[in-house]
Protein backbone atom coordinates (compact mmCIF):
# COMPACT_ATOMS: atom_id res chain seq x y z
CA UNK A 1 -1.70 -5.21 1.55
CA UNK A 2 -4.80 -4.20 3.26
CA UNK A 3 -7.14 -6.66 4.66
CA UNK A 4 -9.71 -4.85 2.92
CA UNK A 5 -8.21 -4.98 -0.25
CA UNK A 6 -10.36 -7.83 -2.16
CA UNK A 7 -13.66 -6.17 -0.68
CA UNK A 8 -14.03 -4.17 -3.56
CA UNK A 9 -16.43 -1.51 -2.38
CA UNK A 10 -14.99 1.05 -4.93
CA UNK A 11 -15.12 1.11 -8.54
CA UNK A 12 -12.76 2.67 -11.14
CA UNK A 13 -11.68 2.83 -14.51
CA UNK A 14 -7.89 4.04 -13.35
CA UNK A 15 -5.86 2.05 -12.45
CA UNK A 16 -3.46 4.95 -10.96
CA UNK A 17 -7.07 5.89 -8.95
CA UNK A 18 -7.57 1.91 -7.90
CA UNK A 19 -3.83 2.25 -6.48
CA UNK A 20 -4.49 5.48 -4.81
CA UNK A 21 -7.71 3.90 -3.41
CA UNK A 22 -5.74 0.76 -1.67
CA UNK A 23 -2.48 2.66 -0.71
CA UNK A 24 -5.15 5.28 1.13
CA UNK A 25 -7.10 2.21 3.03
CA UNK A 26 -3.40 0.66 3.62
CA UNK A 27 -2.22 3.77 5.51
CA UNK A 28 -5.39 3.99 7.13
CA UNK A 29 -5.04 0.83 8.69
CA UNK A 30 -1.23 0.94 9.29
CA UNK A 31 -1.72 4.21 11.14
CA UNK A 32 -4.61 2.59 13.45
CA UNK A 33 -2.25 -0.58 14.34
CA UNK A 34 0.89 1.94 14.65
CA UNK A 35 -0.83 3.74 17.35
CA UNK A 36 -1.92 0.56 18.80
CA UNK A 37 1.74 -0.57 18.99
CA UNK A 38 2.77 2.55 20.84
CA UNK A 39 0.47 2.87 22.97
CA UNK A 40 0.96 -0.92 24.46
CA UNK A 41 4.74 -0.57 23.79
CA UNK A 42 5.23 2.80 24.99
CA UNK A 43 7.71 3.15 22.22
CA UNK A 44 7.79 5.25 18.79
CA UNK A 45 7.90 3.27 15.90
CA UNK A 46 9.60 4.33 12.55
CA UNK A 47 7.64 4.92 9.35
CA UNK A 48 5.86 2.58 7.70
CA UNK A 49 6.98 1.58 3.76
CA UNK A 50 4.77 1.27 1.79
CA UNK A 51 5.77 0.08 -2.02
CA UNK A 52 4.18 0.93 -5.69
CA UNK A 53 4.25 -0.37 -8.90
CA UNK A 54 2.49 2.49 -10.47
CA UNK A 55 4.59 5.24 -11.79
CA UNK A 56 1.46 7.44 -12.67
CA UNK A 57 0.62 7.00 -8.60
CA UNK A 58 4.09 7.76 -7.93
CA UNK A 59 4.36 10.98 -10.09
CA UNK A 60 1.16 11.94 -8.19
CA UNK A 61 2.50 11.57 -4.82
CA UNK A 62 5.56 13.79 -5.60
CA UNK A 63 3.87 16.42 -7.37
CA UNK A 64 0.02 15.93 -7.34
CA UNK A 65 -2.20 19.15 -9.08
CA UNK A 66 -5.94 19.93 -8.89
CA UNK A 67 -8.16 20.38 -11.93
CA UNK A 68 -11.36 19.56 -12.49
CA UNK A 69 -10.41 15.94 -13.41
CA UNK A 70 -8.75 15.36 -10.24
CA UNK A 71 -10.91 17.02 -7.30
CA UNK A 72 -12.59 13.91 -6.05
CA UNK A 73 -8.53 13.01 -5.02
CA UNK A 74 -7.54 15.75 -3.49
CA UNK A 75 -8.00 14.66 0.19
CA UNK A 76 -6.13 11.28 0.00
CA UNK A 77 -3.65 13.02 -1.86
CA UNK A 78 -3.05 15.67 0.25
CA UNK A 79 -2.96 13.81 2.98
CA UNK A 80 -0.81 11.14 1.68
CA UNK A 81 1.88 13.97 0.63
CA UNK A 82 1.40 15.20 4.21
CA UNK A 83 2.33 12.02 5.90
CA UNK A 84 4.81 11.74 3.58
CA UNK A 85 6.58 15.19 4.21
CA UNK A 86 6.24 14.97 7.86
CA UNK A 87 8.38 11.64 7.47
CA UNK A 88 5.44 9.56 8.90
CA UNK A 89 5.50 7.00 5.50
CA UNK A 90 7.61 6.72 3.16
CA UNK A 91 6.47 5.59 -0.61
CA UNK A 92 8.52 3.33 -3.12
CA UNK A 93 8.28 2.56 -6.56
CA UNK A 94 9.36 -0.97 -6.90
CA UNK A 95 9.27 -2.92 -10.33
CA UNK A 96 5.65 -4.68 -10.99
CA UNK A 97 7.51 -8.00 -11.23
CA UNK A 98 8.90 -7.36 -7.22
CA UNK A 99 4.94 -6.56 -5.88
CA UNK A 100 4.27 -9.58 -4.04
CA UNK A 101 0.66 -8.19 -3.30
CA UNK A 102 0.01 -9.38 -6.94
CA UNK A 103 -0.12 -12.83 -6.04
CA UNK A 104 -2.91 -12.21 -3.82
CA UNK A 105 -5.15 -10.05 -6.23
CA UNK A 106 -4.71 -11.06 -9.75
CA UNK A 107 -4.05 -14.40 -11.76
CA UNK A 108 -0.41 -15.69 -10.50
CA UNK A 109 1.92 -17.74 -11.41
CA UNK A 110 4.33 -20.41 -9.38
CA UNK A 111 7.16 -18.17 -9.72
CA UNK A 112 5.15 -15.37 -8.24
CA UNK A 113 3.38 -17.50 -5.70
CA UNK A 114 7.07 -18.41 -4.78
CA UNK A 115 8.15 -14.89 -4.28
CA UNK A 116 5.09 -14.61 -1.85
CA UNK A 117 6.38 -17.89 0.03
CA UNK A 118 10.03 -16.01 0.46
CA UNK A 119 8.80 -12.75 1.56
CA UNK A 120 6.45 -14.77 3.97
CA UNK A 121 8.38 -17.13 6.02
CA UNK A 122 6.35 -19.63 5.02
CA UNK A 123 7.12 -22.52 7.41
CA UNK A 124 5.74 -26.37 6.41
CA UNK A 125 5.48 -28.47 9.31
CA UNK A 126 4.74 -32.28 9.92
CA UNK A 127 4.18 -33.75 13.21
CA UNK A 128 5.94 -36.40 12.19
């Protein structure tokens, strides 16, 4: 999840195009701290994953067409299925109930606000 994300600066009725959107500003930002990371490290790091719980997103990632509809994505697309074939990110469709993001952006529940704690290492500490 972006640090962006909850910013909001763009607007749509799609939620395959909302998706697109924050994978795009997620990759973005990977890349920037990726190149950070090698350049103090001096070492190559391997791809980035990066999971969806779209399928619609998905199916556009594998096999993404232009029409009229679908000009305004054809950069991020194409450049997501670029990075992608060149083996620089790799994409997964994960089940919605498995996107821990969720917790951050929409309504959650405890069990989901659990599955965040897991992923997270959460560690509770007392002085005491």
């Amino acid at each position: 999840m972006s640090r962006e994300s909850s910013i909001g600066k763009k607007l749509s009725r799609s939620g395959s195009i909302s998706e697109l959107n924050a994978l795009s500003d997620g990759v973005q930002e990977n890349q920037w701290i990726q190149f950070l990371a090698e350049e103090l490290w001096n070492e190559t790091l391997l791809p980035s994953t990066f999971h969806i719980d779209n399928r619609g997103l998905d199916e556009k990632i594998k096999n993404f067409g232009t029409n009229s509809k679908t000009k305004h994505l054809d950069i991020k697309m194409k450049w997501l299925q670029d990075l992608k074939e060149r083996i620089e990110i790799t994409v997964k469709l994960i089940p919605s109930e498995d996107m821990i993001a969720d917790s951050l952006t929409k309504a959650s529940n405890s069990e989901s606000l659990e599955r965040l704690k897991a992923r997270c290492f959460l560690v509770h500490f007392s002085p005491d």
